[in-house]
PDB file of N, CA and C in Angstrom:
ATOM      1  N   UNK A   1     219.438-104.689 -91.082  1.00  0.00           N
ATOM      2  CA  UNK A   1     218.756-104.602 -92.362  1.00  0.00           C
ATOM      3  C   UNK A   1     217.863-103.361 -92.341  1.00  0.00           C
ATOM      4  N   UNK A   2     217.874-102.353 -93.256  1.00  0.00           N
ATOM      5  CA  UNK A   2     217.395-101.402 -93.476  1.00  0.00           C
ATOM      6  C   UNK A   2     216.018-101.641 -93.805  1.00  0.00           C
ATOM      7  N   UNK A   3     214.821-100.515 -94.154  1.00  0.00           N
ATOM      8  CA  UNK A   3     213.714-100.414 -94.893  1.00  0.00           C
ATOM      9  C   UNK A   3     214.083-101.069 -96.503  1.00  0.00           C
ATOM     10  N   UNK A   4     215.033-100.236 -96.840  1.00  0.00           N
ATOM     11  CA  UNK A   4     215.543-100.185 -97.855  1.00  0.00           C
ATOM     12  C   UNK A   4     215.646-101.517 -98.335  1.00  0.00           C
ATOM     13  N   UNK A   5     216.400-102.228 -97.881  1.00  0.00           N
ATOM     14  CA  UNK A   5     216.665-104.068 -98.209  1.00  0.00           C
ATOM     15  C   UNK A   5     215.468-104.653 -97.885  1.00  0.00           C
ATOM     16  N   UNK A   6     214.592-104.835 -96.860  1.00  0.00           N
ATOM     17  CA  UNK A   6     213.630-105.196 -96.844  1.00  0.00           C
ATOM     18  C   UNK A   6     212.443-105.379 -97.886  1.00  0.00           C
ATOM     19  N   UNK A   7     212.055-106.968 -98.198  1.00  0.00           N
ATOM     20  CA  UNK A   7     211.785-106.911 -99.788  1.00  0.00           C
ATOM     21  C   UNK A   7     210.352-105.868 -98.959  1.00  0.00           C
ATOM     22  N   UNK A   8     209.319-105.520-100.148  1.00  0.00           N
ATOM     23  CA  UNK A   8     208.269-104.980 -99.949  1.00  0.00           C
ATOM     24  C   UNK A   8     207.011-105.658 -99.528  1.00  0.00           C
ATOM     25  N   UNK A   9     207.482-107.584 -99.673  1.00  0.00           N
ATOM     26  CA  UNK A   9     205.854-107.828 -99.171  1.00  0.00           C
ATOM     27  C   UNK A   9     206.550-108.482 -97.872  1.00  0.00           C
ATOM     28  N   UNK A  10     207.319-108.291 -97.304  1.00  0.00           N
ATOM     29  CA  UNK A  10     207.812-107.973 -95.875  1.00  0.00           C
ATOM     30  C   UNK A  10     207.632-107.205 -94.669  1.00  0.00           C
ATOM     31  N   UNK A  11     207.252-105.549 -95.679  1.00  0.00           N
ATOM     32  CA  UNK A  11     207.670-104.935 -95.041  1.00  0.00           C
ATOM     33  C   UNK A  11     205.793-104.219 -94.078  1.00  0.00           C
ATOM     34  N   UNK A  12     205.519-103.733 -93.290  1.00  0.00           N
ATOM     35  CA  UNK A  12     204.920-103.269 -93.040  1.00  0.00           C
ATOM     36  C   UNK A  12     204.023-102.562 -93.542  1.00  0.00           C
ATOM     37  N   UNK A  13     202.802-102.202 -94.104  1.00  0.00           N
ATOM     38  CA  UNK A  13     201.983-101.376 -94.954  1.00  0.00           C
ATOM     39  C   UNK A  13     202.026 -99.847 -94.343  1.00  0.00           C
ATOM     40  N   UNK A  14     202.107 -99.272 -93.423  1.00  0.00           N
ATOM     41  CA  UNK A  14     202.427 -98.192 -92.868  1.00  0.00           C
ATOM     42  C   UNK A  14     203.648 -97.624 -93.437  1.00  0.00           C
ATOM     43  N   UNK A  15     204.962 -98.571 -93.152  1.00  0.00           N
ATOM     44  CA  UNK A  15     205.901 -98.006 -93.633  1.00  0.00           C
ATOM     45  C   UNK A  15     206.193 -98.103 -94.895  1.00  0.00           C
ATOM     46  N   UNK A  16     205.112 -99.336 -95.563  1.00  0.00           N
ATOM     47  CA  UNK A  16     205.836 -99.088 -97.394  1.00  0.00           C
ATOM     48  C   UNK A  16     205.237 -97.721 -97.552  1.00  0.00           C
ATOM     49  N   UNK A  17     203.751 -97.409 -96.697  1.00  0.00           N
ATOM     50  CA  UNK A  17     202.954 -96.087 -97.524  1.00  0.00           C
ATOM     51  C   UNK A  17     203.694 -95.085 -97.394  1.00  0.00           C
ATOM     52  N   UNK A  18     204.819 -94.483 -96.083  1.00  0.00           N
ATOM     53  CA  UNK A  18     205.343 -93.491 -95.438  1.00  0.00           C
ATOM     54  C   UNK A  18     206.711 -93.784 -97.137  1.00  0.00           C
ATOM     55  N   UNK A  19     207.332 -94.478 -97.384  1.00  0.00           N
ATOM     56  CA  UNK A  19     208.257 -94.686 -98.081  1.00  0.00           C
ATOM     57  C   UNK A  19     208.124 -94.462 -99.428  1.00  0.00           C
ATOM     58  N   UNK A  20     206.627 -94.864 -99.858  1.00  0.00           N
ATOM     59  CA  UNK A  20     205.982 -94.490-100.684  1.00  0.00           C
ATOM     60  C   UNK A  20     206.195 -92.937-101.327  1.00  0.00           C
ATOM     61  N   UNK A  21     205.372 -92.327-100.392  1.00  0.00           N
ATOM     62  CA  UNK A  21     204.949 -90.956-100.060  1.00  0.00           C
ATOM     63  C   UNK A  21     206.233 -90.359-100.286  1.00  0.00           C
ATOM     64  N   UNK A  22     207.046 -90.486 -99.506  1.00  0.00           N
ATOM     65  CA  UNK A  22     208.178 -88.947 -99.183  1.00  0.00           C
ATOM     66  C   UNK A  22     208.785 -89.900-100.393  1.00  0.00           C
ATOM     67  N   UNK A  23     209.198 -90.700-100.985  1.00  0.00           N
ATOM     68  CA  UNK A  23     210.048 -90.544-102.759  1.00  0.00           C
ATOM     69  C   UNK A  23     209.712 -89.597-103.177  1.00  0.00           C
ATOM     70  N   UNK A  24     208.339 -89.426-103.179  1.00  0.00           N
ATOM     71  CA  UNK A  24     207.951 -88.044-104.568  1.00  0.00           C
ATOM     72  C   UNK A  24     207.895 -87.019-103.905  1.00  0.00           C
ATOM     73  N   UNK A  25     208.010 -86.431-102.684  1.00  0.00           N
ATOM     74  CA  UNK A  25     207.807 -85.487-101.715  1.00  0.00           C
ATOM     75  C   UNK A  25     208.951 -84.879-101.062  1.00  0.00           C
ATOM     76  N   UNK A  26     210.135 -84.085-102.349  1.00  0.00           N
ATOM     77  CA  UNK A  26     211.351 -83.384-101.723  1.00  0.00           C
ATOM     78  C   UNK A  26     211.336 -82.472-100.504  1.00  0.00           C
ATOM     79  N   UNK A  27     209.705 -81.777-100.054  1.00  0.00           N
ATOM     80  CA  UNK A  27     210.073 -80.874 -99.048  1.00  0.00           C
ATOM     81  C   UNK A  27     208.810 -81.888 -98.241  1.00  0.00           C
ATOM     82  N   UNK A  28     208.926 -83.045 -98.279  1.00  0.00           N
ATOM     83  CA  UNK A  28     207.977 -83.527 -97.223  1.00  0.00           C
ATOM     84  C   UNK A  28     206.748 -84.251 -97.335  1.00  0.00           C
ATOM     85  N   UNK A  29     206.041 -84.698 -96.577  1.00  0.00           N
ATOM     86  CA  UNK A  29     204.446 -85.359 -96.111  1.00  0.00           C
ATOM     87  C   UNK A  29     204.156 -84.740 -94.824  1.00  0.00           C
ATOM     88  N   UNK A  30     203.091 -84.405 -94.540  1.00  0.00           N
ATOM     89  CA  UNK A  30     202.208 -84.557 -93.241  1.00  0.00           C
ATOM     90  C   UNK A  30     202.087 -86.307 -92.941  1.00  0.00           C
ATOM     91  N   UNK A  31     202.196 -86.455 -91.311  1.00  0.00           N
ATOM     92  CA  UNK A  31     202.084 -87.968 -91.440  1.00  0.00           C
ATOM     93  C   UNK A  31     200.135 -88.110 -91.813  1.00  0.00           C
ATOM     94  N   UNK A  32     199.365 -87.139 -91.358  1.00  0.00           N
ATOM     95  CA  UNK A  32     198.169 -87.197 -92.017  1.00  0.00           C
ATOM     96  C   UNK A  32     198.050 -87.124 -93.251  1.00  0.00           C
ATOM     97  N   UNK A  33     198.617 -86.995 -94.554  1.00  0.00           N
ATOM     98  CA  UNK A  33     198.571 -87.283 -95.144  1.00  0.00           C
ATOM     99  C   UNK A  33     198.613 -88.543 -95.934  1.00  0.00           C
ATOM    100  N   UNK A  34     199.860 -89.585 -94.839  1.00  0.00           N
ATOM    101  CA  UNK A  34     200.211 -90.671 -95.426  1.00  0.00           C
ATOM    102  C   UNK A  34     199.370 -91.743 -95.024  1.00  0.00           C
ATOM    103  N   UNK A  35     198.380 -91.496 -94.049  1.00  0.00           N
ATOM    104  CA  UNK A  35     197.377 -92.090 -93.272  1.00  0.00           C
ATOM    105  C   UNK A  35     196.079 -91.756 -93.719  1.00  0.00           C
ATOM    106  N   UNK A  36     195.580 -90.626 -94.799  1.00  0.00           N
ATOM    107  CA  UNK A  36     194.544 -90.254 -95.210  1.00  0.00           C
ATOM    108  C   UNK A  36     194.905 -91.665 -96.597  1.00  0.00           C
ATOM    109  N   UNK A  37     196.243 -91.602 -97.244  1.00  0.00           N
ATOM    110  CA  UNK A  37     196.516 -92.384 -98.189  1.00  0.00           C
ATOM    111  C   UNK A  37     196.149 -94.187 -97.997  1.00  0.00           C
ATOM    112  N   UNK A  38     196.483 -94.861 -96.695  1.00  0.00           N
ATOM    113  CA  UNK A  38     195.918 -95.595 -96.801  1.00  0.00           C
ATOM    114  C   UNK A  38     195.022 -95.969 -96.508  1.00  0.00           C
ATOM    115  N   UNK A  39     194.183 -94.890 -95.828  1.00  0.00           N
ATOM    116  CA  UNK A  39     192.590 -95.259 -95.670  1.00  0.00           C
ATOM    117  C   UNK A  39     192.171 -95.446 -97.350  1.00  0.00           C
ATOM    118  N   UNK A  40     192.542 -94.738 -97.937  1.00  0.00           N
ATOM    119  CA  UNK A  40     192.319 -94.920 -99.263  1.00  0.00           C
ATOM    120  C   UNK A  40     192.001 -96.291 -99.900  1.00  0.00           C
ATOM    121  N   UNK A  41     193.659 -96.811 -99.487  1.00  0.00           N
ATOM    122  CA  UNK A  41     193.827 -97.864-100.349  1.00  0.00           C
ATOM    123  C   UNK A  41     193.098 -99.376 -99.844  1.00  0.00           C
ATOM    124  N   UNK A  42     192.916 -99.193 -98.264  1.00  0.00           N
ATOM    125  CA  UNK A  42     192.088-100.301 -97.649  1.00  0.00           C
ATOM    126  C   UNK A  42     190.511 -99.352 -97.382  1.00  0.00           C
ATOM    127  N   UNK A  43     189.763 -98.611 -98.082  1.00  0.00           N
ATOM    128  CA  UNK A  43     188.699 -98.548 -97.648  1.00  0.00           C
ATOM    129  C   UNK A  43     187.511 -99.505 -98.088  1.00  0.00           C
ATOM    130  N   UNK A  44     186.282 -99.362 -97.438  1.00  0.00           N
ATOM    131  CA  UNK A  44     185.009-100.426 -97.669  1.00  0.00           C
ATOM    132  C   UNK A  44     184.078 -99.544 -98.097  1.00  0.00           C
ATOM    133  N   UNK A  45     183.010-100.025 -98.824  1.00  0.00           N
ATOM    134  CA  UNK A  45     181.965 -99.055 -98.888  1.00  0.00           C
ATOM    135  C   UNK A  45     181.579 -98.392 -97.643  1.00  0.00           C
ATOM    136  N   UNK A  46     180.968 -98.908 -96.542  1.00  0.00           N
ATOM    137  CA  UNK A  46     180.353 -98.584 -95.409  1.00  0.00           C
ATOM    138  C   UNK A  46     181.824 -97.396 -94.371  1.00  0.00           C
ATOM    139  N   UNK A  47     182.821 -97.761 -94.753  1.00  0.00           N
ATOM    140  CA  UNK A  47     183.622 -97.040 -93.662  1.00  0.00           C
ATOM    141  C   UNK A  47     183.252 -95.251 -93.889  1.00  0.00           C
ATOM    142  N   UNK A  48     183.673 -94.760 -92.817  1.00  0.00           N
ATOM    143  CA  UNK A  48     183.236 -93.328 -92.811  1.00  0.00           C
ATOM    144  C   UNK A  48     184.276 -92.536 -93.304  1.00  0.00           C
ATOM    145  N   UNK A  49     184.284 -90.965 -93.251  1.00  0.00           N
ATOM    146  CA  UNK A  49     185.435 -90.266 -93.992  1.00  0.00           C
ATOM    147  C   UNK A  49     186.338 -89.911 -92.939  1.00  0.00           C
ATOM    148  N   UNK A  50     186.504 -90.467 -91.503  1.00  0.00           N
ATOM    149  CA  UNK A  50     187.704 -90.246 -90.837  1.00  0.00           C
ATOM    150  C   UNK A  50     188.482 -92.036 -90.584  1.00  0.00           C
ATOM    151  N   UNK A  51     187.989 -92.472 -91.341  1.00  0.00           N
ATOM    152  CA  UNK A  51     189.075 -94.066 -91.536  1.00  0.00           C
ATOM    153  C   UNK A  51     190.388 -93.306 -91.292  1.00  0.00           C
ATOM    154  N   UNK A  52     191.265 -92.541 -92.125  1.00  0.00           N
ATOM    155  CA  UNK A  52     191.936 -92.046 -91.737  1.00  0.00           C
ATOM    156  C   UNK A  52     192.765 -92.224 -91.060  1.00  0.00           C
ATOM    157  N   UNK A  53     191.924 -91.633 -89.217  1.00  0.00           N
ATOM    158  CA  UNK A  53     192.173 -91.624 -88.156  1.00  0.00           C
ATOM    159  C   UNK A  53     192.928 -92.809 -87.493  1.00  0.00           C
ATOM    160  N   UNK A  54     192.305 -93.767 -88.084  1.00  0.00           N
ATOM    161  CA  UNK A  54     192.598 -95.302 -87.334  1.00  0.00           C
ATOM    162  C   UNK A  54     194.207 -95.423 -88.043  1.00  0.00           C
ATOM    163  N   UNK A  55     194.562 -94.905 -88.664  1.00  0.00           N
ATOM    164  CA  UNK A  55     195.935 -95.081 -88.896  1.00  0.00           C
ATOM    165  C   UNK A  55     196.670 -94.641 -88.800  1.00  0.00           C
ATOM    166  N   UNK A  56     196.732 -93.328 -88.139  1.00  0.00           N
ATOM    167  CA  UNK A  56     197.765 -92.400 -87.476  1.00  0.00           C
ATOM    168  C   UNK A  56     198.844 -92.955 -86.538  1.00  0.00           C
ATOM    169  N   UNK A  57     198.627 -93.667 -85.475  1.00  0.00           N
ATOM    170  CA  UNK A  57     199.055 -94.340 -85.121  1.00  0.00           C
ATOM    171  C   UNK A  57     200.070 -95.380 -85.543  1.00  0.00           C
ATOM    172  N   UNK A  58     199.855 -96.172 -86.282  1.00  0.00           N
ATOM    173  CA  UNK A  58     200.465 -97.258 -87.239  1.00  0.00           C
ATOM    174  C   UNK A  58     201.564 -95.958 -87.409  1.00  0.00           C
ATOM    175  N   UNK A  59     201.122 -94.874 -88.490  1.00  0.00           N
ATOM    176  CA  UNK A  59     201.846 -94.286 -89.627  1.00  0.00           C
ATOM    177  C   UNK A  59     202.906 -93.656 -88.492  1.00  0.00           C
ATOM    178  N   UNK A  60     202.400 -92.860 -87.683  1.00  0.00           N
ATOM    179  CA  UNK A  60     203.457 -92.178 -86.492  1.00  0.00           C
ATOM    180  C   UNK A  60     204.640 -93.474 -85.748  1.00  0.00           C
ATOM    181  N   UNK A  61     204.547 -94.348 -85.597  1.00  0.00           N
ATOM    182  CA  UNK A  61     205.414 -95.684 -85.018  1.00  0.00           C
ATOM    183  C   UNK A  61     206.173 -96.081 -86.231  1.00  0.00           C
ATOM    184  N   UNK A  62     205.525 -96.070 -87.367  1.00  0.00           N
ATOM    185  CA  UNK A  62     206.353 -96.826 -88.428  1.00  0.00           C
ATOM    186  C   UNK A  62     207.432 -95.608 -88.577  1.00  0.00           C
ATOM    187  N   UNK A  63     207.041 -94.583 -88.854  1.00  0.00           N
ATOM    188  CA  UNK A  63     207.941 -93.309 -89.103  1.00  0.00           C
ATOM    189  C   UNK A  63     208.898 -93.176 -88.146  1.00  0.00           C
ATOM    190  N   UNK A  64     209.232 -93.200 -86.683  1.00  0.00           N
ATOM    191  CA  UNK A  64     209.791 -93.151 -86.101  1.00  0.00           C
ATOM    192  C   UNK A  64     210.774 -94.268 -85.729  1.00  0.00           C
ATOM    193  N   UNK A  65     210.308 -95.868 -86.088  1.00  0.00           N
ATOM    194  CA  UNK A  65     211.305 -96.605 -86.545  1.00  0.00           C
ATOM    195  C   UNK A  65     212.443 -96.208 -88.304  1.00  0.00           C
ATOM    196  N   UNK A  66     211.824 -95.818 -89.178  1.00  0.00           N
ATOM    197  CA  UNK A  66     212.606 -95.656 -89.900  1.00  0.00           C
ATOM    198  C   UNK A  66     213.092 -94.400 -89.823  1.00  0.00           C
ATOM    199  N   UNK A  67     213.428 -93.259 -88.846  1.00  0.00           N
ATOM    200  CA  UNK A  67     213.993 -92.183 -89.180  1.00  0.00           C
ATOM    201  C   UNK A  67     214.952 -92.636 -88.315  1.00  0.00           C
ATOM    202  N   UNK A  68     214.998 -93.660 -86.696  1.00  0.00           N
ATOM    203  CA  UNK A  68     215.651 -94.239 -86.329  1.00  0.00           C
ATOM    204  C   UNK A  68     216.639 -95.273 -87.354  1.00  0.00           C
ATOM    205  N   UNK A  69     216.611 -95.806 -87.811  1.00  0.00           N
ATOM    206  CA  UNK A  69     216.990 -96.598 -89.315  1.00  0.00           C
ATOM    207  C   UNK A  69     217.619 -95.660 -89.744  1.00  0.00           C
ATOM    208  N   UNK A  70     217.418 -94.391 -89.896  1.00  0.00           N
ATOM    209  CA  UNK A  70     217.609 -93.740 -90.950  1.00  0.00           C
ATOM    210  C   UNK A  70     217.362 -93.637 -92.477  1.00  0.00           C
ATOM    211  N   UNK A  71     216.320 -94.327 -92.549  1.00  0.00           N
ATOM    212  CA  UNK A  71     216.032 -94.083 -93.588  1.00  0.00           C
ATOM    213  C   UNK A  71     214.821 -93.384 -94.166  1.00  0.00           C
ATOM    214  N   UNK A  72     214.609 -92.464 -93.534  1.00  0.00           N
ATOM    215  CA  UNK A  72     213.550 -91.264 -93.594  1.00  0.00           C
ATOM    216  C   UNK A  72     214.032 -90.469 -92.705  1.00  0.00           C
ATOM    217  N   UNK A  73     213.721 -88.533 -92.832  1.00  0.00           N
ATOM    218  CA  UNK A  73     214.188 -87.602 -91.654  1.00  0.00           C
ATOM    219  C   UNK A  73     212.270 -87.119 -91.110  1.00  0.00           C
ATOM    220  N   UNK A  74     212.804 -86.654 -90.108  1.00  0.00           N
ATOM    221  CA  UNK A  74     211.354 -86.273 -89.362  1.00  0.00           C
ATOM    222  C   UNK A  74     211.722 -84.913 -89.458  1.00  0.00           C
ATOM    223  N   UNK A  75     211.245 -83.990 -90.025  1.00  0.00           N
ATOM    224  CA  UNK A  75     211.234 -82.592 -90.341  1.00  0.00           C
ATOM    225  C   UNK A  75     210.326 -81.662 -89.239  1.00  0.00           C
ATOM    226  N   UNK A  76     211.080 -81.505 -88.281  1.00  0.00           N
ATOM    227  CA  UNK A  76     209.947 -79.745 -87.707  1.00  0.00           C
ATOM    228  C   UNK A  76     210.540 -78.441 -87.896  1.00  0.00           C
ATOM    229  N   UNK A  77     209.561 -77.825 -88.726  1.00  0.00           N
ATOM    230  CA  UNK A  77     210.071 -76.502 -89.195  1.00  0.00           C
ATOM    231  C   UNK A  77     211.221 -76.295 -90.405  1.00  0.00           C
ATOM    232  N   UNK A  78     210.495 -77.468 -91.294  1.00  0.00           N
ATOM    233  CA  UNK A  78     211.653 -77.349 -92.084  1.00  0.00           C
ATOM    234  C   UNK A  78     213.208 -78.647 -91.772  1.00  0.00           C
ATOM    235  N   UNK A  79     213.654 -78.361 -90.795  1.00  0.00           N
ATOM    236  CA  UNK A  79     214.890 -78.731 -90.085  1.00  0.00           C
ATOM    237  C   UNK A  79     214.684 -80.250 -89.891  1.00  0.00           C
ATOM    238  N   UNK A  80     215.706 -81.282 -89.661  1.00  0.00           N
ATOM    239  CA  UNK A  80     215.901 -82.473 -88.769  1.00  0.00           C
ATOM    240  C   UNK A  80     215.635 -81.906 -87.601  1.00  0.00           C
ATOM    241  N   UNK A  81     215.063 -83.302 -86.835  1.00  0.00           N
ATOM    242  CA  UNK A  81     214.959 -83.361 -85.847  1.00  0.00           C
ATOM    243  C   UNK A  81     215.430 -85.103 -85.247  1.00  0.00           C
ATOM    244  N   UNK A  82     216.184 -85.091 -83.723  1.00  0.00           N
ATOM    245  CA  UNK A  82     216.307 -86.446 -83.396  1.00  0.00           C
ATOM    246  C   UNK A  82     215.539 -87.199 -83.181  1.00  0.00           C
ATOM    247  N   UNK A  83     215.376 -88.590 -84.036  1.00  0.00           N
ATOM    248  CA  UNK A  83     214.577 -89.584 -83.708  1.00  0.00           C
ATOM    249  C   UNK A  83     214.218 -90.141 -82.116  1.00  0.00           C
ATOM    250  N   UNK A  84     215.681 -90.277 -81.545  1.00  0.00           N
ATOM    251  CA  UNK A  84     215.461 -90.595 -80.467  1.00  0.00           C
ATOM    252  C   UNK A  84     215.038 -89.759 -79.164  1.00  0.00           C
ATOM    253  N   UNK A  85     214.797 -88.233 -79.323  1.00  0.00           N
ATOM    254  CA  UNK A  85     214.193 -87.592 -78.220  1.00  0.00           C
ATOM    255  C   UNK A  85     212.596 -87.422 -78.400  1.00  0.00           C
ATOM    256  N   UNK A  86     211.932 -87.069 -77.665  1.00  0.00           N
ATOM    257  CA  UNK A  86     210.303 -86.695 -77.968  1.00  0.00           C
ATOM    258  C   UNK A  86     210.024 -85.848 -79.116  1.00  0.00           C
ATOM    259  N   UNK A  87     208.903 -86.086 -79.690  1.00  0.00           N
ATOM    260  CA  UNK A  87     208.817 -85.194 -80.973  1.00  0.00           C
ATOM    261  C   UNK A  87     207.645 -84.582 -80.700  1.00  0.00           C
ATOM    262  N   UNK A  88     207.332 -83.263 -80.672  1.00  0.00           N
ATOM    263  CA  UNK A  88     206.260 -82.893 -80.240  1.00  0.00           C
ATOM    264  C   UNK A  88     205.814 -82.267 -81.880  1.00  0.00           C
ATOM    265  N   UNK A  89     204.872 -81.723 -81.846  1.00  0.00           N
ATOM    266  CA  UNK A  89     204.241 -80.322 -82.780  1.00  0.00           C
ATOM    267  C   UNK A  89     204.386 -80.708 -84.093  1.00  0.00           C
ATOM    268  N   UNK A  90     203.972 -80.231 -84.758  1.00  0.00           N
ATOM    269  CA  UNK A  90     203.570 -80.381 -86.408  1.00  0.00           C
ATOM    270  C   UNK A  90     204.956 -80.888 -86.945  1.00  0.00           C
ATOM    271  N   UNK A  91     204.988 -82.062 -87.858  1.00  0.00           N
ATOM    272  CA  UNK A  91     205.668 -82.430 -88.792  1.00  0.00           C
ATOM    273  C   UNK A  91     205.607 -83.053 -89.752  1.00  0.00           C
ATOM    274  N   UNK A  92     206.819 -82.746 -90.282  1.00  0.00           N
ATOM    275  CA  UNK A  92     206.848 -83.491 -91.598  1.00  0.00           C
ATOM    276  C   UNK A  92     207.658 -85.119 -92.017  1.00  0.00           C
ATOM    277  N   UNK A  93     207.697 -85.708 -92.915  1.00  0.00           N
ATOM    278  CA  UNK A  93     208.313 -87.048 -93.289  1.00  0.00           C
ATOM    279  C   UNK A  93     208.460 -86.815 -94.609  1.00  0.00           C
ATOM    280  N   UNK A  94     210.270 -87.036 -94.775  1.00  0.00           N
ATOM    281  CA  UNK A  94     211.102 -86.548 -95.860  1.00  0.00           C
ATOM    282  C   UNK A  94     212.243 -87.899 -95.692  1.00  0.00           C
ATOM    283  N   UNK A  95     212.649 -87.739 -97.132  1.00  0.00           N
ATOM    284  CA  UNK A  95     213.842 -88.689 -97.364  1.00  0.00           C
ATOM    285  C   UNK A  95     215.158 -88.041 -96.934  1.00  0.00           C
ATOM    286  N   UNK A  96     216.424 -88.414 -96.395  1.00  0.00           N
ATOM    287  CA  UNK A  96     217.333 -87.583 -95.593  1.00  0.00           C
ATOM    288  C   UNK A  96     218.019 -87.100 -96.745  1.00  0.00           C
ATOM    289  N   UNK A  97     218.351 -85.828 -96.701  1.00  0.00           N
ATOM    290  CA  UNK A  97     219.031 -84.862 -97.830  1.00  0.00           C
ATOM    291  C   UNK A  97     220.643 -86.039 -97.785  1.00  0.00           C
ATOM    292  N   UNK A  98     220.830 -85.889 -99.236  1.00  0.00           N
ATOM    293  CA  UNK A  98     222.288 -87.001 -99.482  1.00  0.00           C
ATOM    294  C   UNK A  98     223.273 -86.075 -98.654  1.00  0.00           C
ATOM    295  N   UNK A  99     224.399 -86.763 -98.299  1.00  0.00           N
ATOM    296  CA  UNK A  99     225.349 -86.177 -97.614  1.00  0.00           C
ATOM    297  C   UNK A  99     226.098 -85.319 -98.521  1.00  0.00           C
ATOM    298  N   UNK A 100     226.924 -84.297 -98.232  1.00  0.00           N
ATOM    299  CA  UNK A 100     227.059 -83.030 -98.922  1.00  0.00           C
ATOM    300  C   UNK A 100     228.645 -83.255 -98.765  1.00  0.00           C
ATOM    301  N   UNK A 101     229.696 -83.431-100.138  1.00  0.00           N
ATOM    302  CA  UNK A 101     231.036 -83.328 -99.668  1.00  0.00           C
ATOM    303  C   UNK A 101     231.491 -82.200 -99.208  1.00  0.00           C
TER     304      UNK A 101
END
């Protein structure tokens, strides 16, 4: 079962936000971005302005199960990259370009 089939109050809040995000985002997300997003959406008055932080984690694991899935690509430099080897250095989280006849 994909992300995709997975109803939404199923699914993980990390990965609905990452799934969220790259729909409207043809050349991409920073995963800090998608983690600045749900500090957003769960913040408190009192929390500070790197809440953020505490979700990088979450957002980086959820992403790397669904590009495994396939159903998100992990972008460095533009390009795919394999889910299953180490991912080092700046990237991005994109929906996988449709297959090309």
């Amino acid at each position: 079962m994909t992300a995709e089939t997975t109803p939404p109050e199923d699914r993980d809040p990390a990965a609905q936000a990452v799934l969220d995000l790259t729909e409207h985002a043809p050349r991409g997300v920073r995963p800090e971005q998608v983690a600045q997003e749900m500090a957003e959406r769960y913040r408190k008055p009192k929390d500070g302005p790197n809440l953020w932080r505490k979700y990088m984690h979450a957002v980086r694991q959820e992403a790397l199960h669904l590009a495994r899935a396939g159903d998100i690509a992990i972008l460095r430099k533009g390009k795919p990259v394999d889910p299953h080897k180490p991912i080092k250095g700046l990237i991005k989280l994109a929906r996988p370009a449709p297959p090309s006849d």
